[in-house]
N, C-alpha and C. Protein backbone atom coordinates (compact mmCIF):
# COMPACT_ATOMS: atom_id res chain seq x y z
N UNK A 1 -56.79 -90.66 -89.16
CA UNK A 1 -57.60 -89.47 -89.37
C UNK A 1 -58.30 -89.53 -90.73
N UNK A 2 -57.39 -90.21 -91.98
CA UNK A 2 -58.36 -90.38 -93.12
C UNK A 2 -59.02 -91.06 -93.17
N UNK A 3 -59.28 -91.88 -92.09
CA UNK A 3 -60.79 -93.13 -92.06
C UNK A 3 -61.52 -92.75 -91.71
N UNK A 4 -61.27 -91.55 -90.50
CA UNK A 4 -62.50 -91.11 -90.25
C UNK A 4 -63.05 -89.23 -91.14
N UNK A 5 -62.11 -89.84 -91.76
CA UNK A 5 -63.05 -88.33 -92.86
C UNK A 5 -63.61 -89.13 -93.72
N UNK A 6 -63.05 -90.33 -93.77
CA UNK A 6 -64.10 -90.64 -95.23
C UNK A 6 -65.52 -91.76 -94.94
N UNK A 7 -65.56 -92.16 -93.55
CA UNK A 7 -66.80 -92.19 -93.10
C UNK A 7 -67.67 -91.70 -92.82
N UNK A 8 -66.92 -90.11 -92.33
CA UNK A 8 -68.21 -89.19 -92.06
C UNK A 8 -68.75 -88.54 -93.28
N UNK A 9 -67.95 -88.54 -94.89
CA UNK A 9 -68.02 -88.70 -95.93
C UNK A 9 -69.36 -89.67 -96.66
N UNK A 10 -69.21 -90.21 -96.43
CA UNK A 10 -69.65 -91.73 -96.57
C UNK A 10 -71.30 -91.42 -96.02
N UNK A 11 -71.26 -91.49 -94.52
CA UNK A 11 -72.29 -91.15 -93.72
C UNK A 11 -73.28 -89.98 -94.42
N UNK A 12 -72.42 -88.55 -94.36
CA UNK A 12 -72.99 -87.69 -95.06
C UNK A 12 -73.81 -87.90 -96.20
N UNK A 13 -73.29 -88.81 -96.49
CA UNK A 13 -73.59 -89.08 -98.44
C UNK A 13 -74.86 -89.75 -98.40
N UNK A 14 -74.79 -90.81 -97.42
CA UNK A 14 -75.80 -91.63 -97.39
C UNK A 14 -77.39 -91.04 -96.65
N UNK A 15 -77.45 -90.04 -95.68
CA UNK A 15 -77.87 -89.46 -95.06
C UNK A 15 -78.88 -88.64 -95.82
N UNK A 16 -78.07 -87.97 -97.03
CA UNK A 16 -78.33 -86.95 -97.62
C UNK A 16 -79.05 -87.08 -98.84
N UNK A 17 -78.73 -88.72 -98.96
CA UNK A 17 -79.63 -88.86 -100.18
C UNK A 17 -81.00 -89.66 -99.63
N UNK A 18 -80.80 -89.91 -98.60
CA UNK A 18 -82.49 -90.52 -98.23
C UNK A 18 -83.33 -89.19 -97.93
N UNK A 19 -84.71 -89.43 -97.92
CA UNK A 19 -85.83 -89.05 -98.63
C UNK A 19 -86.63 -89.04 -97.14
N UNK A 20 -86.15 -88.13 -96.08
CA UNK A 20 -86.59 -87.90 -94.91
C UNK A 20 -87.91 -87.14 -94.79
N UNK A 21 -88.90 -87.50 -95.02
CA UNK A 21 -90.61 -86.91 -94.86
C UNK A 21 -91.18 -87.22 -93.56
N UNK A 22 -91.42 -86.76 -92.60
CA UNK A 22 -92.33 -86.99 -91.96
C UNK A 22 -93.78 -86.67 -91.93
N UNK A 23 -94.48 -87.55 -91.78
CA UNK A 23 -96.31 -87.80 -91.81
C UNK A 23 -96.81 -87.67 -90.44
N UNK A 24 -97.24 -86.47 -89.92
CA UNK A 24 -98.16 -86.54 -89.00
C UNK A 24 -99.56 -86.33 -89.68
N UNK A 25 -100.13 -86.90 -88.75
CA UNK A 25 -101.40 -87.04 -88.84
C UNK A 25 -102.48 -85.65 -87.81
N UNK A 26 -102.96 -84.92 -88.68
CA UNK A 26 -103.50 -83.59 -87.66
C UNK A 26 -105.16 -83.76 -87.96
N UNK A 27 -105.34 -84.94 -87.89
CA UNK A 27 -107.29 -85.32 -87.49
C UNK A 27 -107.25 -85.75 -86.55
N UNK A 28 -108.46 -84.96 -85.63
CA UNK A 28 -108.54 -85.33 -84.03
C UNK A 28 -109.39 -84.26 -83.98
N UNK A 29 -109.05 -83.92 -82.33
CA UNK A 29 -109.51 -82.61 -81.68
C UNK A 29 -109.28 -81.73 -81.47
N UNK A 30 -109.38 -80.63 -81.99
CA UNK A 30 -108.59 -79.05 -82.04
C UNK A 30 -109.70 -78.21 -81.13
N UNK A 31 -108.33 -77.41 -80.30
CA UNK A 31 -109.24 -75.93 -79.95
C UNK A 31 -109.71 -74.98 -80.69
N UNK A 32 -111.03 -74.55 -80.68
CA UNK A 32 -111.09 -73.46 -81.63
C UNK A 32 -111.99 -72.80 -80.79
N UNK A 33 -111.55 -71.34 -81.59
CA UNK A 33 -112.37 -70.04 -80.62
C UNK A 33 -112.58 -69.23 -81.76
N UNK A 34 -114.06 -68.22 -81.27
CA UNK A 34 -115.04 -67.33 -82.61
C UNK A 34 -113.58 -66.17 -82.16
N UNK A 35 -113.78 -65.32 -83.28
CA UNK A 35 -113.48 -63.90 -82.71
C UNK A 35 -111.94 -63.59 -83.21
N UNK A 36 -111.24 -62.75 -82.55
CA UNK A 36 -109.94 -62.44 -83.79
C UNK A 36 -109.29 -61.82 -82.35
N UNK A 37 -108.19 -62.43 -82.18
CA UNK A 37 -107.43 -61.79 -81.16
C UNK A 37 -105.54 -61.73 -81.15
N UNK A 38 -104.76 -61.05 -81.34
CA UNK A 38 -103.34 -61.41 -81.36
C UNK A 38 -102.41 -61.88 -80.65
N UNK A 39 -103.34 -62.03 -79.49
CA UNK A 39 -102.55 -62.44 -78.50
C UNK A 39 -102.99 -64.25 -78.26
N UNK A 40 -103.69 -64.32 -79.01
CA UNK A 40 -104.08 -65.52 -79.32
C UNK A 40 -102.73 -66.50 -79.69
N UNK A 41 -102.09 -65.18 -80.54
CA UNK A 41 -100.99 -66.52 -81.52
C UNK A 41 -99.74 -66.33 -80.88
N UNK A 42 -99.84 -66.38 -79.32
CA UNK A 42 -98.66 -66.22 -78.86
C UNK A 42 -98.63 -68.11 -78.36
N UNK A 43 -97.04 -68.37 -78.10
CA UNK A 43 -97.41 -70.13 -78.04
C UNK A 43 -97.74 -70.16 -76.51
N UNK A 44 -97.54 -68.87 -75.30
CA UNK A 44 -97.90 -69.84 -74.31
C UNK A 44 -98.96 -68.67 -73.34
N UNK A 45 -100.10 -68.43 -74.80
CA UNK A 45 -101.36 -68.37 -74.48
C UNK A 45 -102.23 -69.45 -73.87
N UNK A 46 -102.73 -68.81 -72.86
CA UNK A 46 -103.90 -69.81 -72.09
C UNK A 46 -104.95 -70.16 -72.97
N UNK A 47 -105.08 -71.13 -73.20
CA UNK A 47 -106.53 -71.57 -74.25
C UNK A 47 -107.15 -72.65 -73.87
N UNK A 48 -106.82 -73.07 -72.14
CA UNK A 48 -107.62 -73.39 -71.82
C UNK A 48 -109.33 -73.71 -71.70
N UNK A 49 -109.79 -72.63 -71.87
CA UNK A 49 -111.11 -72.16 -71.88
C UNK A 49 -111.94 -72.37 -73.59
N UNK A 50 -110.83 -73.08 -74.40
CA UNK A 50 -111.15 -72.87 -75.56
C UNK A 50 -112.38 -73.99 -75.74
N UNK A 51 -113.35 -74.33 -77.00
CA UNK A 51 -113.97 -75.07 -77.23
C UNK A 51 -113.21 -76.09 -78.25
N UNK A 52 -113.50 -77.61 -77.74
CA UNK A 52 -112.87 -78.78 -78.90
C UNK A 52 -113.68 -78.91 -79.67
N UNK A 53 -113.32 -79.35 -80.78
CA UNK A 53 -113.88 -79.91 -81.86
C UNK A 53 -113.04 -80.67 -82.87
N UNK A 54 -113.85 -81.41 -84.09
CA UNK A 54 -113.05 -82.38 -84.37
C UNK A 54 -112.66 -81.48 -85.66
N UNK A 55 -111.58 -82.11 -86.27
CA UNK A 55 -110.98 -81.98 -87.36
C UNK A 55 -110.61 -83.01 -88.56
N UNK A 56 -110.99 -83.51 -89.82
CA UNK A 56 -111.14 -82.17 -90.20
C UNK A 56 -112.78 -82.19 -90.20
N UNK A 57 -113.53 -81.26 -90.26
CA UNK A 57 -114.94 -81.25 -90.24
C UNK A 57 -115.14 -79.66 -89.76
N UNK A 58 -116.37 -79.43 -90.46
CA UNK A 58 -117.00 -77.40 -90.48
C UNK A 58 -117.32 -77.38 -89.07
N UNK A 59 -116.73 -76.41 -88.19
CA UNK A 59 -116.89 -75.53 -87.43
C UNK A 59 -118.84 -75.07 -87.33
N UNK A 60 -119.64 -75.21 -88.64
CA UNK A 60 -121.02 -74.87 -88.43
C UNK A 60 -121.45 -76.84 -88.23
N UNK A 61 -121.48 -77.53 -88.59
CA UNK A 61 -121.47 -78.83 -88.07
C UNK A 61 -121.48 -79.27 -86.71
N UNK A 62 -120.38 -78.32 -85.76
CA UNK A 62 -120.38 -78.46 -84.76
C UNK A 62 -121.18 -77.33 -83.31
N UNK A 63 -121.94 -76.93 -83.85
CA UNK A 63 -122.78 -76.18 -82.87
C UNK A 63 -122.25 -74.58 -83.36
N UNK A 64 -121.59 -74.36 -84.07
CA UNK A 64 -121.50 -72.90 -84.86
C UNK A 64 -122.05 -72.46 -86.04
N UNK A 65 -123.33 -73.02 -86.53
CA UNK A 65 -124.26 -73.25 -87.81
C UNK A 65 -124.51 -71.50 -88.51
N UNK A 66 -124.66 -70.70 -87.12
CA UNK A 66 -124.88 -69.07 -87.39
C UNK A 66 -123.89 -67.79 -87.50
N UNK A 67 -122.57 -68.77 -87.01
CA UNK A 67 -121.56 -68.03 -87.06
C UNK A 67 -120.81 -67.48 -88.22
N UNK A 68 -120.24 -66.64 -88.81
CA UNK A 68 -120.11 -65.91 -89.77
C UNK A 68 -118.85 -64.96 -89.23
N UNK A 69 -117.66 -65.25 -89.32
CA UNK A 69 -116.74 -64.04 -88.59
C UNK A 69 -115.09 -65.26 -88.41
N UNK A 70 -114.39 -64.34 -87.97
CA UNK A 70 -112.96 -64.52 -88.02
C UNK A 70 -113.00 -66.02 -87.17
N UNK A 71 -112.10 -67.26 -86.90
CA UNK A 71 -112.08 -68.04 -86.28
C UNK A 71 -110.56 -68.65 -85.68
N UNK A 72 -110.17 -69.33 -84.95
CA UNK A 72 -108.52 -69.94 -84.63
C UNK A 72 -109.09 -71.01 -84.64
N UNK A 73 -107.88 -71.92 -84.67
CA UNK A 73 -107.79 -73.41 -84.33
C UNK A 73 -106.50 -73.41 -83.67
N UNK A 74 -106.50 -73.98 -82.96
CA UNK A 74 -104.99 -74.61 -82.17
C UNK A 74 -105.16 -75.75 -81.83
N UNK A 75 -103.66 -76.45 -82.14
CA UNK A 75 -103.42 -77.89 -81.92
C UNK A 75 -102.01 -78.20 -80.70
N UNK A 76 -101.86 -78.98 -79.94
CA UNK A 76 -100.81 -78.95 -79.33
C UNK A 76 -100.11 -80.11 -79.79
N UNK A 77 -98.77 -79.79 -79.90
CA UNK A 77 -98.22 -81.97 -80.61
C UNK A 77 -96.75 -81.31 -80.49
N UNK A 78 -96.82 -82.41 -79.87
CA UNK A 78 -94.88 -82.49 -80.19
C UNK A 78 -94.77 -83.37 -81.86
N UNK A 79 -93.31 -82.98 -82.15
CA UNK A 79 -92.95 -83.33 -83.29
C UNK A 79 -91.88 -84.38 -82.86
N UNK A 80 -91.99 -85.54 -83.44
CA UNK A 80 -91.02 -86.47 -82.71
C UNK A 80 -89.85 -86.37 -83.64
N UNK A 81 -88.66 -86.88 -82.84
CA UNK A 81 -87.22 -86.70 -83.60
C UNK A 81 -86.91 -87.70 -84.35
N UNK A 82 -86.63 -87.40 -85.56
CA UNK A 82 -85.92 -88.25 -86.39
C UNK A 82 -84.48 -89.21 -86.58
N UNK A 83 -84.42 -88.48 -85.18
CA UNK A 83 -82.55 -89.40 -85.53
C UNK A 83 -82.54 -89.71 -84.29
């Protein structure tokens, strides 16, 4: 029983001192929609219907040059597991 406390000891220790960051990368294609809505920021809102565009890059760049007002972006991504 004390071998295995002092491996999971051990383990812990080692675990705890590495320097776990993950880097995603969020340039691509995002949904974005004009307008201001709350039901927007629910996660299993339909946003289907939304318009893509790239990221990162201005929203007037992409065919919204006159627009002036509230905006969303949504991205979908899994987060992959670390262990």
């Amino acid at each position: 029983m004390k071998k295995i406390f002092l491996l999971f000891f051990f383990l812990v220790s080692i675990l705890s001192a590495q320097d776990f960051k993950l880097k995603l990368n969020l340039a691509g294609e995002w949904l974005f929609k004009t307008g201001d809505n709350l039901k927007w920021l629910e996660p299993e809102f339909d946003d289907s219907d939304w318009t893509k565009i790239k990221v990162p890059s201005t929203f007037e760049s992409q065919g919204f040059e006159d627009y002036d007002g509230f905006v969303w972006y949504r991205l979908h991504f899994d987060v992959p597991q670390i262990f």
